[in-house]
Protein backbone atom coordinates (compact mmCIF):
# COMPACT_ATOMS: atom_id res chain seq x y z
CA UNK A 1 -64.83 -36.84 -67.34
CA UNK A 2 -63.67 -35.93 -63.66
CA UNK A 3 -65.27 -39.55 -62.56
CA UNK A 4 -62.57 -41.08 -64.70
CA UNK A 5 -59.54 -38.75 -63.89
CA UNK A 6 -60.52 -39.54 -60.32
CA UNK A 7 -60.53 -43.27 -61.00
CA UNK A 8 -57.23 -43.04 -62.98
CA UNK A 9 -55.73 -41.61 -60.21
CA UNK A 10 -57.43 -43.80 -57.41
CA UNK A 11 -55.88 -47.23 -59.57
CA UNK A 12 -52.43 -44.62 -59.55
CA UNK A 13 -52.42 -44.55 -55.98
CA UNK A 14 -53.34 -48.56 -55.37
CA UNK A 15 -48.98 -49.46 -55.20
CA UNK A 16 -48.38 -46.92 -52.66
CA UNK A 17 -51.25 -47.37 -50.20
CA UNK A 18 -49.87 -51.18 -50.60
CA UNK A 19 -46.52 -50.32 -49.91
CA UNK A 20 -47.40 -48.23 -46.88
CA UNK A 21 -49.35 -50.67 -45.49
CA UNK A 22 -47.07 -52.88 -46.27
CA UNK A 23 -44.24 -51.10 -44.41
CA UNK A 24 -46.58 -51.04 -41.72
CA UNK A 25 -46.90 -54.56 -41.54
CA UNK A 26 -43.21 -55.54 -41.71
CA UNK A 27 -42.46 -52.98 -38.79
CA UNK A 28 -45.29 -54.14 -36.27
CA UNK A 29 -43.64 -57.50 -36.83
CA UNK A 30 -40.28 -56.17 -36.60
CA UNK A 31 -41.53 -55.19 -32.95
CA UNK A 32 -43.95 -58.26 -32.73
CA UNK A 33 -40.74 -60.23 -32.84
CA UNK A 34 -38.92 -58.53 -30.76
CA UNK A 35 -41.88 -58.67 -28.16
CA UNK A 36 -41.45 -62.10 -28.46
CA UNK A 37 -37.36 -62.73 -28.22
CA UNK A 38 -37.97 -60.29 -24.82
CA UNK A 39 -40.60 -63.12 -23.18
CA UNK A 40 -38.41 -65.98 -23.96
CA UNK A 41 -35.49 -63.86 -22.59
CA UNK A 42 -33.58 -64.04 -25.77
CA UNK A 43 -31.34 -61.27 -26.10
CA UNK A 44 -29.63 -62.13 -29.15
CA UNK A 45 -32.92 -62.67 -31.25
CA UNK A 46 -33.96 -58.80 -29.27
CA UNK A 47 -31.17 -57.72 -29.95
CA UNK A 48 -30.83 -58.15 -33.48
CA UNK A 49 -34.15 -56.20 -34.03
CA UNK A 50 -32.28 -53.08 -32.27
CA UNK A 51 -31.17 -50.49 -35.64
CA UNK A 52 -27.07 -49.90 -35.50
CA UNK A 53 -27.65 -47.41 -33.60
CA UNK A 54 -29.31 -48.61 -30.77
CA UNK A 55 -26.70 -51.46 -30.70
CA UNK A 56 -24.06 -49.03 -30.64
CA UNK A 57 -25.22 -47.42 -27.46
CA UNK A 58 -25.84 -50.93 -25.98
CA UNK A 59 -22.84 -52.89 -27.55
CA UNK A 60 -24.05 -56.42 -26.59
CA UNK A 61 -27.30 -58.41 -26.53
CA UNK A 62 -26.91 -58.87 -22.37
CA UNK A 63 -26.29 -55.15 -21.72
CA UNK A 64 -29.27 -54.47 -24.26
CA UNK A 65 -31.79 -56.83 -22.26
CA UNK A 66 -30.45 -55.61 -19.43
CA UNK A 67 -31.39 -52.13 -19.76
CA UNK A 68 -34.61 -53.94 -21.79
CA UNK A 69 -35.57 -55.32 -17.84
CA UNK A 70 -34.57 -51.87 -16.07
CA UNK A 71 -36.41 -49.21 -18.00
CA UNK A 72 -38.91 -50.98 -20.13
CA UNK A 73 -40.70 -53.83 -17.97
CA UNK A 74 -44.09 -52.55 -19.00
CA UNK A 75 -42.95 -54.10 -22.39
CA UNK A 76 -40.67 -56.97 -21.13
CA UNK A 77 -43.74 -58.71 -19.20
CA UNK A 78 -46.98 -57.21 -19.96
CA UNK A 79 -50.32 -58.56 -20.33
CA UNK A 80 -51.98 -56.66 -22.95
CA UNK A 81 -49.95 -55.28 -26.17
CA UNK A 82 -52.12 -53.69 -29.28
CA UNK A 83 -50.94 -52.01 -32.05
CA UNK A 84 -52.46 -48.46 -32.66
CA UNK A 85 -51.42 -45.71 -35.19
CA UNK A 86 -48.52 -46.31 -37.32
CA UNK A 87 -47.09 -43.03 -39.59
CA UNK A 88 -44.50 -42.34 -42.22
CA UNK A 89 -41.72 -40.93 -40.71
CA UNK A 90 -39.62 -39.58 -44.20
CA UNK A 91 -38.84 -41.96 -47.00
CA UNK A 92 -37.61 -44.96 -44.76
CA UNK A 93 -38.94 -44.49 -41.14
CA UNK A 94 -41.62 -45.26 -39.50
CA UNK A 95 -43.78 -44.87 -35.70
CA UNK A 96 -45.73 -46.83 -34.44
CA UNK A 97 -48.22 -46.33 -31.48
CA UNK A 98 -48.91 -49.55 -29.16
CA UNK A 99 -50.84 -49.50 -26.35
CA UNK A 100 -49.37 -51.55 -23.30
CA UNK A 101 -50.89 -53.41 -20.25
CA UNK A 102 -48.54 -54.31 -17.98
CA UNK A 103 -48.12 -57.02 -15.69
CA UNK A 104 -49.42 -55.26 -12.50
CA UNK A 105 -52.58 -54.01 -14.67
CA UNK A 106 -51.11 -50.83 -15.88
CA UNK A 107 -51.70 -49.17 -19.02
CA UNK A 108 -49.00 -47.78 -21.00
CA UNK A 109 -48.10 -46.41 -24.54
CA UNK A 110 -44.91 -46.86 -26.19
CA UNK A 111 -44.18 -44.73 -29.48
CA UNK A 112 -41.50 -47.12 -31.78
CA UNK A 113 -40.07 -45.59 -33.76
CA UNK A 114 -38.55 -47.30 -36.80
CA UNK A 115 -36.26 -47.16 -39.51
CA UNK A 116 -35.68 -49.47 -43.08
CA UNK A 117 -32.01 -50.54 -43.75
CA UNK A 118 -30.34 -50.91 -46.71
CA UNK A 119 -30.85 -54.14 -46.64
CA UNK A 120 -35.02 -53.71 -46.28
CA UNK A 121 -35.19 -54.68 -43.29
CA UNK A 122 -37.17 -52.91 -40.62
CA UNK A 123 -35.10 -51.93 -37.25
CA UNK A 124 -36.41 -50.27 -34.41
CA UNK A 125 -34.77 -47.03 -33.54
CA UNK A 126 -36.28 -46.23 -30.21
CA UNK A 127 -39.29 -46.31 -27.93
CA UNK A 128 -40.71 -43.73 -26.06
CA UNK A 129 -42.86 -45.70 -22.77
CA UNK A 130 -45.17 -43.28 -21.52
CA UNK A 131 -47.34 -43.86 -18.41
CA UNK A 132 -51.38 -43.63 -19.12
CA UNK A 133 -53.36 -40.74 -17.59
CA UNK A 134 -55.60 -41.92 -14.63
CA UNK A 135 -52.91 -44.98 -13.61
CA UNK A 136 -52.12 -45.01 -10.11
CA UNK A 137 -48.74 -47.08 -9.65
């Protein structure tokens, strides 16, 4: 009897491990994208990936890139960028771990964090860019 009630509630639980992984998915290429628009040095395509409220603080896609070059250059030209840990953040957010190489050769980890709009759409609400431990420059 508890081999079935722990079946029925494995099948039960199926839609939501799909739709968390799915979430998952749809942020990483929410960033993925962005990752992208930032090599080809397209700051409208970046841009638009930014939530509202990134976009308010940086009201247009050439002050966003801008900043983009200034503070986050591990992530504007790297080498190396893998996706780690992603976790529920509340009903409609999301982090995500990635771990950076940049172009000199040094490791980094950015924390995304993530949020779903009304419309379903996945926008990223920040990034924290931490150096690795044991990196020299």
């Amino acid at each position: 009897m508890r081999a079935i009630v722990c079946l029925v509630l494995a099948v039960l639980a199926l839609p939501a491990l799909a739709a968390d992984e799915g979430a998952r998915e749809a942020a990483r290429a929410a960033i993925s994208r962005q990752v992208e628009a930032l090599g080809r040095d397209d700051a409208p395509a970046a841009y638009a990936l930014a939530a509202p409220s990134i976009q308010a603080l940086f009201p247009t896609p050439d002050v966003f890139i801008g900043m983009v070059r200034t503070n986050y250059g591990a992530i504007y030209r790297h080498r190396r960028f893998v996706f780690g840990e992603a976790r529920a953040e509340g009903e409609n957010g999301l982090s995500q771990e990635v771990a950076i190489q940049d172009s000199d050769g040094v490791d980094w980890k950015a924390a995304y964090s993530l949020q779903r709009q009304a419309d379903g759409e996945w926008r990223i609400t920040g990034c924290r860019l931490t150096k690795e431990p044991g990196t020299s420059l």
